[in-house]
PDB file of N, CA and C in Angstrom:
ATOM      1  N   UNK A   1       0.839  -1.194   0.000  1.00  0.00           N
ATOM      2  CA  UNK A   1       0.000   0.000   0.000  1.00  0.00           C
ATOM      3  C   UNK A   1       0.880   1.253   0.000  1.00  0.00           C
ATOM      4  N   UNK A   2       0.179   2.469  -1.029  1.00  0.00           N
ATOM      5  CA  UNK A   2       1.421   3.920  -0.833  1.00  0.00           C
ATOM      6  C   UNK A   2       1.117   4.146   0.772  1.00  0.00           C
ATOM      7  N   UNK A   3       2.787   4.772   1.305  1.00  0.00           N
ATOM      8  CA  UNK A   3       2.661   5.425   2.218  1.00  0.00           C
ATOM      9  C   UNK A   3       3.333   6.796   2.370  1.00  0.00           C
ATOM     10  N   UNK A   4       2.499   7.736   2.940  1.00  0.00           N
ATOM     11  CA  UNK A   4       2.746   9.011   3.110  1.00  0.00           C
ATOM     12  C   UNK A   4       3.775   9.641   3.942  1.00  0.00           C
ATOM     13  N   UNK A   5       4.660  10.850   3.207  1.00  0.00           N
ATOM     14  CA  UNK A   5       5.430  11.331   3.986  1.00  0.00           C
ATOM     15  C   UNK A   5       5.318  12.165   5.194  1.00  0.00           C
ATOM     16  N   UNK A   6       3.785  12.238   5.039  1.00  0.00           N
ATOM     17  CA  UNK A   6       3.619  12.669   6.214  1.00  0.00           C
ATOM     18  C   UNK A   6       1.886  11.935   7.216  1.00  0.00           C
ATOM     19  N   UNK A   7       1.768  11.962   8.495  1.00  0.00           N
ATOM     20  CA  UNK A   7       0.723  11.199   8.510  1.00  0.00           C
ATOM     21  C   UNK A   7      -0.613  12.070   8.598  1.00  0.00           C
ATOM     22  N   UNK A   8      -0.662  13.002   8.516  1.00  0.00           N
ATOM     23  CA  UNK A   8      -1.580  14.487   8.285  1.00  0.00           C
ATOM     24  C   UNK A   8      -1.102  15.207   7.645  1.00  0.00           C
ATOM     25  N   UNK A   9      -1.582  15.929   6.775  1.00  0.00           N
ATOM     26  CA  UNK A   9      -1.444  17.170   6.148  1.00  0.00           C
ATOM     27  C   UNK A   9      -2.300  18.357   6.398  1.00  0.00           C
ATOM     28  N   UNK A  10      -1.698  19.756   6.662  1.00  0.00           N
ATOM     29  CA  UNK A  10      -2.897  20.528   6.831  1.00  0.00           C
ATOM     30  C   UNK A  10      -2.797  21.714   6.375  1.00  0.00           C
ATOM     31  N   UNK A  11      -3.331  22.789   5.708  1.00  0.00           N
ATOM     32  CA  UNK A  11      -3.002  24.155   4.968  1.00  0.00           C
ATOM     33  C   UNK A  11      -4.292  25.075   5.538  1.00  0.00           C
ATOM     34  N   UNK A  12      -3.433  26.455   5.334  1.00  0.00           N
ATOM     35  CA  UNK A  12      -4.305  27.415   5.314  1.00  0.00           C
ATOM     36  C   UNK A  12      -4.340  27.950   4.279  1.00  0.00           C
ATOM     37  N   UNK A  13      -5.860  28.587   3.897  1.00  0.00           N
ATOM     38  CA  UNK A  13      -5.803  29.051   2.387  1.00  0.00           C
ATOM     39  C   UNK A  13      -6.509  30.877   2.977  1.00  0.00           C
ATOM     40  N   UNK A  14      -5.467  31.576   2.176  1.00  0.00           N
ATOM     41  CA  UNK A  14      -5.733  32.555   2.624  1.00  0.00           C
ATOM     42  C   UNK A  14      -7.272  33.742   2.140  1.00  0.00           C
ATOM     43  N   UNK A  15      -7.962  34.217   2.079  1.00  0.00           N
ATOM     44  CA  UNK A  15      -9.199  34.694   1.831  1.00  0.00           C
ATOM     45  C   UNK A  15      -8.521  35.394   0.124  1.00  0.00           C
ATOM     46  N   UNK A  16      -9.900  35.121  -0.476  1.00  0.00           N
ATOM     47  CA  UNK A  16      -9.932  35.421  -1.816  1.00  0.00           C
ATOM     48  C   UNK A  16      -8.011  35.210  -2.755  1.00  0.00           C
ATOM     49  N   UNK A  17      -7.717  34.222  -2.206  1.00  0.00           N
ATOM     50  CA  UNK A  17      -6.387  33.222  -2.812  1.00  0.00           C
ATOM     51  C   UNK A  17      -6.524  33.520  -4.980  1.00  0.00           C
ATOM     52  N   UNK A  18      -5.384  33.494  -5.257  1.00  0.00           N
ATOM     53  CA  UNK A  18      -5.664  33.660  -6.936  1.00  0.00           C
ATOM     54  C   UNK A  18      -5.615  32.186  -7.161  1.00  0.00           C
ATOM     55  N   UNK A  19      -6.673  32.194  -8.131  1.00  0.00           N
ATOM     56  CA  UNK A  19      -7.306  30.640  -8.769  1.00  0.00           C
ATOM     57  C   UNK A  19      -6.189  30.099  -9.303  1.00  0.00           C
ATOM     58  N   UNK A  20      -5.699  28.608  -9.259  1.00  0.00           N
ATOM     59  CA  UNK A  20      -4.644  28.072  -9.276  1.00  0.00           C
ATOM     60  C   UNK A  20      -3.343  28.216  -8.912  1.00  0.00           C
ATOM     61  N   UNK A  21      -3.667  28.926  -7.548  1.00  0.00           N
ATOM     62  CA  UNK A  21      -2.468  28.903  -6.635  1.00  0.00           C
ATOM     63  C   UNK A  21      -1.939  27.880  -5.943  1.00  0.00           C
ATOM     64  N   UNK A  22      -0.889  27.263  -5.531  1.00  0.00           N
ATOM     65  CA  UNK A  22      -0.141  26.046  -4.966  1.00  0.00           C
ATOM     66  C   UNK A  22      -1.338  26.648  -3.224  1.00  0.00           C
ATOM     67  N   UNK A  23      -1.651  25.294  -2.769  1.00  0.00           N
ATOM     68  CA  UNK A  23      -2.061  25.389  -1.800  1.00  0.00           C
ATOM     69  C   UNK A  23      -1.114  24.207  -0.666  1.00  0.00           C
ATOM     70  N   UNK A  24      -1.171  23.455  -1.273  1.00  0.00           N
ATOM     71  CA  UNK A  24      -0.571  22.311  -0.659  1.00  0.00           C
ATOM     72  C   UNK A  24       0.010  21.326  -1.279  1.00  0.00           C
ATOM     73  N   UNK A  25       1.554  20.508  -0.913  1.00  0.00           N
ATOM     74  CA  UNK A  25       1.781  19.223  -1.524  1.00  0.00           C
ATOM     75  C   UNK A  25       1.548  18.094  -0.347  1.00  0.00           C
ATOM     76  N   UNK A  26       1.376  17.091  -1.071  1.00  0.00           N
ATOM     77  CA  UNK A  26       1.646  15.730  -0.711  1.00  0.00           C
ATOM     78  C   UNK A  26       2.233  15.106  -1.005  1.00  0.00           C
ATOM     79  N   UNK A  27       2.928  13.647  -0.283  1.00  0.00           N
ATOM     80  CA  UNK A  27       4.102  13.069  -1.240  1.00  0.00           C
ATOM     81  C   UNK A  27       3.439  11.643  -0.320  1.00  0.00           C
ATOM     82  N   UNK A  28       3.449  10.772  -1.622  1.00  0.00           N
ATOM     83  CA  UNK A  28       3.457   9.328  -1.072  1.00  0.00           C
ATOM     84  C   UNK A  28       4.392   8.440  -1.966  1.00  0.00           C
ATOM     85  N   UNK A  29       4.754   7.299  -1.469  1.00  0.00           N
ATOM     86  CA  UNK A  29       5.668   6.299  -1.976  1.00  0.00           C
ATOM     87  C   UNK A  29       4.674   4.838  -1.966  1.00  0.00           C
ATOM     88  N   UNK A  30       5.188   4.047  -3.147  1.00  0.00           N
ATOM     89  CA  UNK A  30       4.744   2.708  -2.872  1.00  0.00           C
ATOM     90  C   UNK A  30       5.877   2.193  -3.164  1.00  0.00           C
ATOM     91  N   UNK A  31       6.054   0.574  -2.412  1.00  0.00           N
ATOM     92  CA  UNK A  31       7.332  -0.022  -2.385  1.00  0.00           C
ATOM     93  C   UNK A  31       7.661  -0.621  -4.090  1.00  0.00           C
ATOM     94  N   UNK A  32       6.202  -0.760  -4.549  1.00  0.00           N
ATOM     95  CA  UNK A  32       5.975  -1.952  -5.725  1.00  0.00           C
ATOM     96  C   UNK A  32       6.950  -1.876  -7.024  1.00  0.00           C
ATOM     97  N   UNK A  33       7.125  -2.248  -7.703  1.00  0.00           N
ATOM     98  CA  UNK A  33       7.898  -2.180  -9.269  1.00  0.00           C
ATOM     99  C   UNK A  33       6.608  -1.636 -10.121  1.00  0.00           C
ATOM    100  N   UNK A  34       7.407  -0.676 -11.098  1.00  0.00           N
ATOM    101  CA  UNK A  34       7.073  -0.788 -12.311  1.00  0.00           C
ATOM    102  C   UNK A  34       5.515   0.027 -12.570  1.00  0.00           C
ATOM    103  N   UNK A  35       4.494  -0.199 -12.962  1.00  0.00           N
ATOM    104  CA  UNK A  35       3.071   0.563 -12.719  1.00  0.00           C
ATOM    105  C   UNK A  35       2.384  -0.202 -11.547  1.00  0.00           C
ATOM    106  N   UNK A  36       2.695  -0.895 -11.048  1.00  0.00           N
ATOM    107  CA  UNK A  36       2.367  -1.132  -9.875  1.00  0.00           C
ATOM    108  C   UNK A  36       3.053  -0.346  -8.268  1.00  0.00           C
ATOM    109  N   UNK A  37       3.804   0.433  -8.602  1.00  0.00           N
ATOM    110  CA  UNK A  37       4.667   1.561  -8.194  1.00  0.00           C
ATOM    111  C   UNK A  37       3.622   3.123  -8.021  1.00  0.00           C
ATOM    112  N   UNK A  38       2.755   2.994  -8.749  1.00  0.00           N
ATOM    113  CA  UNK A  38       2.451   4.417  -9.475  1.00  0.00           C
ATOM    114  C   UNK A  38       1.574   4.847  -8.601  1.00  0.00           C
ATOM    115  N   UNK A  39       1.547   6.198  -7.960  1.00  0.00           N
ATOM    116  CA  UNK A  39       0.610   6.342  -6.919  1.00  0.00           C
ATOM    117  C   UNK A  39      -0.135   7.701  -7.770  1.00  0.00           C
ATOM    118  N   UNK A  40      -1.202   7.696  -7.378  1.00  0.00           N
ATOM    119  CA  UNK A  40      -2.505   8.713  -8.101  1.00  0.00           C
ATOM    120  C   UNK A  40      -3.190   9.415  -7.142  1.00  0.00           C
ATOM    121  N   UNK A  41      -3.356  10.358  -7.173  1.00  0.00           N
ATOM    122  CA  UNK A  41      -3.685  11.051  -5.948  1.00  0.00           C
ATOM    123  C   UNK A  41      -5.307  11.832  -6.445  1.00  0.00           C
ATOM    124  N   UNK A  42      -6.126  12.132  -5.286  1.00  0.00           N
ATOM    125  CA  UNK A  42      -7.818  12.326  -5.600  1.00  0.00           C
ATOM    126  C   UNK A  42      -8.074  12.819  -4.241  1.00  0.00           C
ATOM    127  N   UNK A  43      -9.457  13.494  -4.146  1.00  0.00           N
ATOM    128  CA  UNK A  43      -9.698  14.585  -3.101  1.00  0.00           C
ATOM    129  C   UNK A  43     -11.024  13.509  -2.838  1.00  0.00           C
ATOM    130  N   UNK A  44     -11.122  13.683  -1.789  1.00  0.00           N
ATOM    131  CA  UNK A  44     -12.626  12.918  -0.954  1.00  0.00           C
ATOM    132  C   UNK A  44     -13.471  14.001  -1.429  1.00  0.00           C
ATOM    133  N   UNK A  45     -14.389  13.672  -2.128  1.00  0.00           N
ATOM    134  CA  UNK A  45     -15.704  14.542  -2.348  1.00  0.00           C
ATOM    135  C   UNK A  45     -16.301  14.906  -1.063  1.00  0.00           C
ATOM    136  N   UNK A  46     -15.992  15.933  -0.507  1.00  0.00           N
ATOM    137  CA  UNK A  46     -16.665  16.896   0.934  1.00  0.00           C
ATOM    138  C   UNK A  46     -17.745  17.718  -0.060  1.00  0.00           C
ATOM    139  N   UNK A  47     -18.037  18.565   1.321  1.00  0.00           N
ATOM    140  CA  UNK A  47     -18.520  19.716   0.696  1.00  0.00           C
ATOM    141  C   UNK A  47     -18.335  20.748   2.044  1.00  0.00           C
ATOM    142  N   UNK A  48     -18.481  22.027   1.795  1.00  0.00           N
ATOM    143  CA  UNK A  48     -17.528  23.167   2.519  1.00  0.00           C
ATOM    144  C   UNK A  48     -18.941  23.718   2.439  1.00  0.00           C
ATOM    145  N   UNK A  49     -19.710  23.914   3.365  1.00  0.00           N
ATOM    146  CA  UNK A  49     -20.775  25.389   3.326  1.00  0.00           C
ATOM    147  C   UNK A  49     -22.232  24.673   2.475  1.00  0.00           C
ATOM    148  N   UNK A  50     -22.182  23.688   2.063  1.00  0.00           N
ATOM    149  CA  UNK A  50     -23.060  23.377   0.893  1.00  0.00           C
ATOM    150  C   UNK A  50     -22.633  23.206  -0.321  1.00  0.00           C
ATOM    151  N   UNK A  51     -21.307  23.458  -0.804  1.00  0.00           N
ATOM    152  CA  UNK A  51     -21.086  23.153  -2.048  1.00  0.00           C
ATOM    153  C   UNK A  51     -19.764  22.204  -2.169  1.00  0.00           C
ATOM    154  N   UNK A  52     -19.644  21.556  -3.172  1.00  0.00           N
ATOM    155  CA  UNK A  52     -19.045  20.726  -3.555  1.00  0.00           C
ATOM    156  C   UNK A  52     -17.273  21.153  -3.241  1.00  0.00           C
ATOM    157  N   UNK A  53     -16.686  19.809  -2.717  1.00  0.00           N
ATOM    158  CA  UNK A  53     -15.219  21.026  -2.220  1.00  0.00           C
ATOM    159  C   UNK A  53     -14.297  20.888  -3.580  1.00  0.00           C
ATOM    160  N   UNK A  54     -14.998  20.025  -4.534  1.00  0.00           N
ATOM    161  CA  UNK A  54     -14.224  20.301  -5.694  1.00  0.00           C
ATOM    162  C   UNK A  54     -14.679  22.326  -6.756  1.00  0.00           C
ATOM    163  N   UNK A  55     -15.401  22.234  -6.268  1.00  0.00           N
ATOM    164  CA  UNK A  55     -15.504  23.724  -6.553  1.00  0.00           C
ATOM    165  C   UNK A  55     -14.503  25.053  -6.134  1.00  0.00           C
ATOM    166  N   UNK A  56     -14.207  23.991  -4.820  1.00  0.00           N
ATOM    167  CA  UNK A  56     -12.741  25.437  -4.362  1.00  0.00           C
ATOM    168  C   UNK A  56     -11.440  25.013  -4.708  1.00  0.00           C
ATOM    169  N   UNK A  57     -11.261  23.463  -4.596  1.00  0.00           N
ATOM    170  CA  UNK A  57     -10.072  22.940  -4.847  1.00  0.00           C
ATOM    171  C   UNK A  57      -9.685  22.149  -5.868  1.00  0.00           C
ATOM    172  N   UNK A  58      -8.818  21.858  -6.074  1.00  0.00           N
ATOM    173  CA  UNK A  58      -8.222  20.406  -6.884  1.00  0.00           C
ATOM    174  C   UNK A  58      -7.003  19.783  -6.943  1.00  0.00           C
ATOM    175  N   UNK A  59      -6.952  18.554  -7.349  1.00  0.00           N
ATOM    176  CA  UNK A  59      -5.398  17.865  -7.333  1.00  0.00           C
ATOM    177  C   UNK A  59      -5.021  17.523  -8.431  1.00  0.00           C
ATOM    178  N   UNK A  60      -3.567  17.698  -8.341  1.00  0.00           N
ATOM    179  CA  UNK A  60      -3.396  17.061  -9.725  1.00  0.00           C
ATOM    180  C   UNK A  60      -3.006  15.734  -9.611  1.00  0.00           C
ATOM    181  N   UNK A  61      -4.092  14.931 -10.360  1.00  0.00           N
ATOM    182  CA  UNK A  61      -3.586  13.168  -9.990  1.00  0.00           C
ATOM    183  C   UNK A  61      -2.291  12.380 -10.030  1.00  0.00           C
ATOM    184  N   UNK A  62      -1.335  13.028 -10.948  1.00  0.00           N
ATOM    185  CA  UNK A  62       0.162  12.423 -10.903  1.00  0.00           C
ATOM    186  C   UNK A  62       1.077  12.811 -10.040  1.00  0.00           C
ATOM    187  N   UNK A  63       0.810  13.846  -9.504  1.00  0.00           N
ATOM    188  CA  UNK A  63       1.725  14.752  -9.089  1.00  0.00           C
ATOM    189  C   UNK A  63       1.725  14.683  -7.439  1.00  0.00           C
ATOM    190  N   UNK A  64       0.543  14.710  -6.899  1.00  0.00           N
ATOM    191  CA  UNK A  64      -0.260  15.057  -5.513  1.00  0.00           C
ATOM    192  C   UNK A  64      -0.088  16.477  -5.433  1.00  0.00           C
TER     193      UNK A  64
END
């Protein structure tokens, strides 16, 4: 299973932030070979206030 370099992550995002600003990284490792190696990273569908938290945020899946 990937494991994370860290065991929480947590950010502050500052009020009215410019749209596609770095908010936060993550870094995970898997031990495996090859594409079984490959870790993909995705946001838990929340929601913040009533709306969808993919509306404020996003990840980029290769990268974290």
């Amino acid at each position: 299973a990937p494991v994370f370099a860290e065991a929480r992550y947590s950010a502050r995002v500052a009020e009215n932030n410019a749209a596609g600003a770095l908010v936060l990284t993550v870094r995970a490792t898997d031990a495996d070979w090859g594409q079984n190696a490959r870790v993909r990273y995705r946001l838990w569908e929340g929601r913040v206030r009533g709306a969808p938290l993919s509306s404020y945020v996003s990840v980029q899946a290769e990268t974290g």
